[in-house]
Structures are given as structure tokens and as C-alpha cells.
Protein backbone atom coordinates (compact mmCIF):
# COMPACT_ATOMS: atom_id res chain seq x y z
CA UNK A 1 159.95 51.17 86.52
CA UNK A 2 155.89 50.88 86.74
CA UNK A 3 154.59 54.25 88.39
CA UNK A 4 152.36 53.60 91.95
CA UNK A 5 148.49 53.41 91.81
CA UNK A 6 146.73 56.38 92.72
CA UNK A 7 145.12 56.32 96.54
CA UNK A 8 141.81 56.63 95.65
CA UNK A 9 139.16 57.20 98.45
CA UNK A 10 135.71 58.01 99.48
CA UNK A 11 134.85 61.27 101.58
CA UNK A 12 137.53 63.17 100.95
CA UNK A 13 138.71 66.25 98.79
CA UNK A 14 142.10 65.82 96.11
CA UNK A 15 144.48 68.53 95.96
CA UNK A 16 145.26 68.42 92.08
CA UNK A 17 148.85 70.18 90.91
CA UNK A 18 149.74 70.14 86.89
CA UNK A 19 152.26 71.49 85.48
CA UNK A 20 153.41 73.22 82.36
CA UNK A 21 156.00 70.94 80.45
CA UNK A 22 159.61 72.07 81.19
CA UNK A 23 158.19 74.50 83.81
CA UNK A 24 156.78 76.60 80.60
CA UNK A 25 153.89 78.84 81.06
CA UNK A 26 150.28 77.11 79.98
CA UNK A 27 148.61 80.48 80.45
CA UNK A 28 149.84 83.15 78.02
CA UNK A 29 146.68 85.78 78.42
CA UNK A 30 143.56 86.34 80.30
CA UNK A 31 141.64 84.15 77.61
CA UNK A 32 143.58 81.52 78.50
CA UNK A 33 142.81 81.34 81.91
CA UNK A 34 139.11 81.90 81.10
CA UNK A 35 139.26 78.69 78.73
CA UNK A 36 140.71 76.94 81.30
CA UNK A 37 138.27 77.60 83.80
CA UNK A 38 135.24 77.34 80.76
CA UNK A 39 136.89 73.70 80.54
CA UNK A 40 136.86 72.51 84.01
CA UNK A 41 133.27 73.84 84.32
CA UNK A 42 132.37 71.49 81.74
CA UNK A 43 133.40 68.59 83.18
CA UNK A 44 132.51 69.78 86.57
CA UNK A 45 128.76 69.42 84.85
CA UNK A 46 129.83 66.22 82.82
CA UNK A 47 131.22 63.99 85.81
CA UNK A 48 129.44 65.70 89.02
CA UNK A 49 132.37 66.66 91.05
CA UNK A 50 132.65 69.76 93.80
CA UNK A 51 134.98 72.53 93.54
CA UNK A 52 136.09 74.04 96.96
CA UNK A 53 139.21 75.77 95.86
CA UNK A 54 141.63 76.80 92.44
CA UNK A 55 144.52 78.45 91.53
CA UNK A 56 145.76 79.20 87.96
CA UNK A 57 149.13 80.12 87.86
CA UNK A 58 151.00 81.10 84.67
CA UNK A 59 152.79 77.55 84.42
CA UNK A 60 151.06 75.43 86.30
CA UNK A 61 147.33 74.52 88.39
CA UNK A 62 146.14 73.94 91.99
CA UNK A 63 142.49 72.68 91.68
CA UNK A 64 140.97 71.45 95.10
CA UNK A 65 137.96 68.81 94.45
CA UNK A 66 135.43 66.16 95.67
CA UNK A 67 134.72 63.41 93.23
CA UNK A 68 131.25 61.53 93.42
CA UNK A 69 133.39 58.56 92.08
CA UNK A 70 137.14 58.83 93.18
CA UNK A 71 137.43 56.09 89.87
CA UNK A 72 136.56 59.52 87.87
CA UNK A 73 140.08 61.55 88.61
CA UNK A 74 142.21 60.33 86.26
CA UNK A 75 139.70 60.51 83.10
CA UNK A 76 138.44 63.99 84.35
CA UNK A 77 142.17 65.02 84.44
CA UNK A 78 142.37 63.29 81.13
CA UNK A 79 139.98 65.22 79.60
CA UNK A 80 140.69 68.31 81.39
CA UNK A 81 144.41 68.59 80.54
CA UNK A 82 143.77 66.98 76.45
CA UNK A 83 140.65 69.59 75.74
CA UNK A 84 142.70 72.51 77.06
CA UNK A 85 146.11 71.16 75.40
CA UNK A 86 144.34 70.85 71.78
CA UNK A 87 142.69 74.68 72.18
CA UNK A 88 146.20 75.91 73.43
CA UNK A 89 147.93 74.75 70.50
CA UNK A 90 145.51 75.49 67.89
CA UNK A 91 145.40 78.98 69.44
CA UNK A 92 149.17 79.55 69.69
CA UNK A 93 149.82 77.16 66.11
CA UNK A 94 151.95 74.85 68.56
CA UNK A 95 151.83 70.72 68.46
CA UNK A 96 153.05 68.82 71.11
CA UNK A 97 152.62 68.23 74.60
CA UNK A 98 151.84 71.28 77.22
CA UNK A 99 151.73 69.53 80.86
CA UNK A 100 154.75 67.87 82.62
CA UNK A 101 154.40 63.96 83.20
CA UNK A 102 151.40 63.08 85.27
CA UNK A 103 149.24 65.23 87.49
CA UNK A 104 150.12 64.78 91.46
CA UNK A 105 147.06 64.40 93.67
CA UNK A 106 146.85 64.60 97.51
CA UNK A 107 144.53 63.32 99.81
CA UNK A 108 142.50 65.95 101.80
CA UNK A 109 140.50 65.55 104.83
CA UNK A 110 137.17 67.69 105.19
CA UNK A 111 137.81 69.17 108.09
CA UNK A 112 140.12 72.65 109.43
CA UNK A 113 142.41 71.74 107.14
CA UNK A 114 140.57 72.00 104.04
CA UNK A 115 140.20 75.58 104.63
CA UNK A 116 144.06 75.74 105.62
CA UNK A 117 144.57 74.30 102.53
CA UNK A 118 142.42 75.89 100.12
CA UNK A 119 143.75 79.39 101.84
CA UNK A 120 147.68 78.21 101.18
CA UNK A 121 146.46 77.24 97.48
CA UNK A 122 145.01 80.81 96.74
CA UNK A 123 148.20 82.73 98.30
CA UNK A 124 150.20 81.28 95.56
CA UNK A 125 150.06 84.25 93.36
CA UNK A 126 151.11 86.53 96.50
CA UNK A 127 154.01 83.73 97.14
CA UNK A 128 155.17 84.39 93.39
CA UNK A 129 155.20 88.17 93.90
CA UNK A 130 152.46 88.50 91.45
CA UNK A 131 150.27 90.47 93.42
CA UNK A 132 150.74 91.90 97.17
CA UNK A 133 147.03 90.64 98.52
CA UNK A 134 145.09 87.11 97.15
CA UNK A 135 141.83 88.99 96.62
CA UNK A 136 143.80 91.18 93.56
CA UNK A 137 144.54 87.68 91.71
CA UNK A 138 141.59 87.34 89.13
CA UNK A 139 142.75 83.43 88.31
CA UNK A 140 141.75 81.94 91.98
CA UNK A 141 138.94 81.13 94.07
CA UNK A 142 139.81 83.72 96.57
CA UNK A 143 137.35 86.46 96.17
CA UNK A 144 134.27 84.12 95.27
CA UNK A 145 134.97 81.61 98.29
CA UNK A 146 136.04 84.46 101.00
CA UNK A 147 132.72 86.88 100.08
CA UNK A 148 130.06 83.90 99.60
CA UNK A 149 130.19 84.09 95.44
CA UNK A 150 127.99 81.67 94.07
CA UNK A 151 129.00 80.76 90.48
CA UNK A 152 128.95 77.60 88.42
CA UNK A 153 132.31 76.62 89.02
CA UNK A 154 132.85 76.89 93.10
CA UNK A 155 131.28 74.82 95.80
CA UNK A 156 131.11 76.83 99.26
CA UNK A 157 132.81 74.36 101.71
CA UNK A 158 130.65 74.02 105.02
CA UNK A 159 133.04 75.43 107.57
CA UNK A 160 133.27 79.05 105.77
């Protein structure tokens, strides 16, 4: 069976979740995550789109973003998820795929929930028992978005 088209809308923000194939872990060390996030500033630069929120989690990835063209997701995600799956498995001498199926997207308004959202996004790791308090999770947008961070990857939604 044919999957769905994509809802793909003006003026609003995409919740992005991938995951690692099988459930498997897509980050294996710190430099991973840093290559990760190297990547998605790249094409951040390359197709113009916002930021407000992340989480990298060992096996899979909550990005929260604002596209100039909502036409752009699926090639950004395309790129995204190929450039990071060929360094992966030259790194780790693997072959094959890394994420599981297609990436899910969800519509988000900008508005209180945004910031709802983002916040439920960057208590993952605390969720998982990987750390007791979001700001002691290196991999999200916590700290930077929370104490006004300006960096090349994160756009400062209005309502902070």
C-alpha cells in the first residue's frame, strides 16, 4: 500500500522524529553527536530553515524546525539522514542502512505550545533516566534556548 503525502504548510514549525534502524543506537560517542549537529548546521545554512528546539538521543532524533519552503523537508531530511549515514558507516566500517523507515513529522503551531513542545522534546534524556535535570544533557537545546545562547544552530523562539 502507497504511504500518505506529507501535510505540508506555511507558518508553522515540524516536529521531526528519526529513528535508529531496529531501535539501534545512531550515536555511539560524543563525536557522533557533534557530527550530527555539524550536519544539520550545514543544511540549516544550505536551505534557510529555523531551529527552535533538538534532542539527540542515543537511537533516535527530535529536531523542532521552520522551513522557508515546507517543499524543502523531505530533501533536507534526505540529505540530513544520507550525509550522516555515509560518515557513520565509514567511521564504524559498517554498510547499510542506519534510520528506521521514513522520518515522522508533526505539525506545530507558533504559539504556547511551541514552547510546551520544545520543553517536552528536551526532557527526553531525563524521561530515559539519562540524566536527573535537562540542563546536564549536552545533546539538546536546553541550556542554549533556556539562558538566551546564541549559536549557529538555534533560533530563539519569540515567546522565551
Amino acid at each position: 500500500m502507497p504511504r500518505g503525502a506529507r501535510i505540508l504548510l506555511r507558518n508553522v514549525l515540524y516536529h521531526i522524529i528519526n529513528r535508529g534502524n531496529q531501535k539501534e543506537r545512531i550515536f555511539l560517542e560524543g563525536s557522533d553527536y557533534q557530527e550530527y549537529l555539524r550536519i544539520l548546521k550545514h543544511y540549516k545554512c544550505k536551505f534557510r530553515f529555523k531551529v527552535f528546539g533538538y534532542c539527540l538521543m542515543p537511537n533516535h532524533v527530535h529536531i523542532m524546525l521552520e522551513l522557508k519552503n515546507p517543499q524543502d523537508l523531505a530533501k533536507i531530511m534526505q540529505c540530513l539522514t544520507q550525509t550522516y549515514t555515509k560518515w557513520f558507516n565509514k567511521k564504524y566500517e559498517k554498510v547499510g542502512h542506519l534510520w528506521q523507515g521514513r522520518f515522522k513529522n508533526m505539525v506545530i503551531q507558533k504559539d504556547d505550545y511551541l514552547i510546551n513542545c520544545i520543553s517536552y522534546v528536551e526532557a527526553n534524556p531525563v524521561r530515559a533516566g539519562i540524566v536527573r535535570f535537562p540542563a546536564d544533557y549536552c545533546w539538546s537545546s536546553y541550556k542554549d534556548r533556556v539562558f538566551g545562547n546564541k549559536n549557529a544552530l538555534l533560533d530563539l523562539p519569540d515567546s522565551t
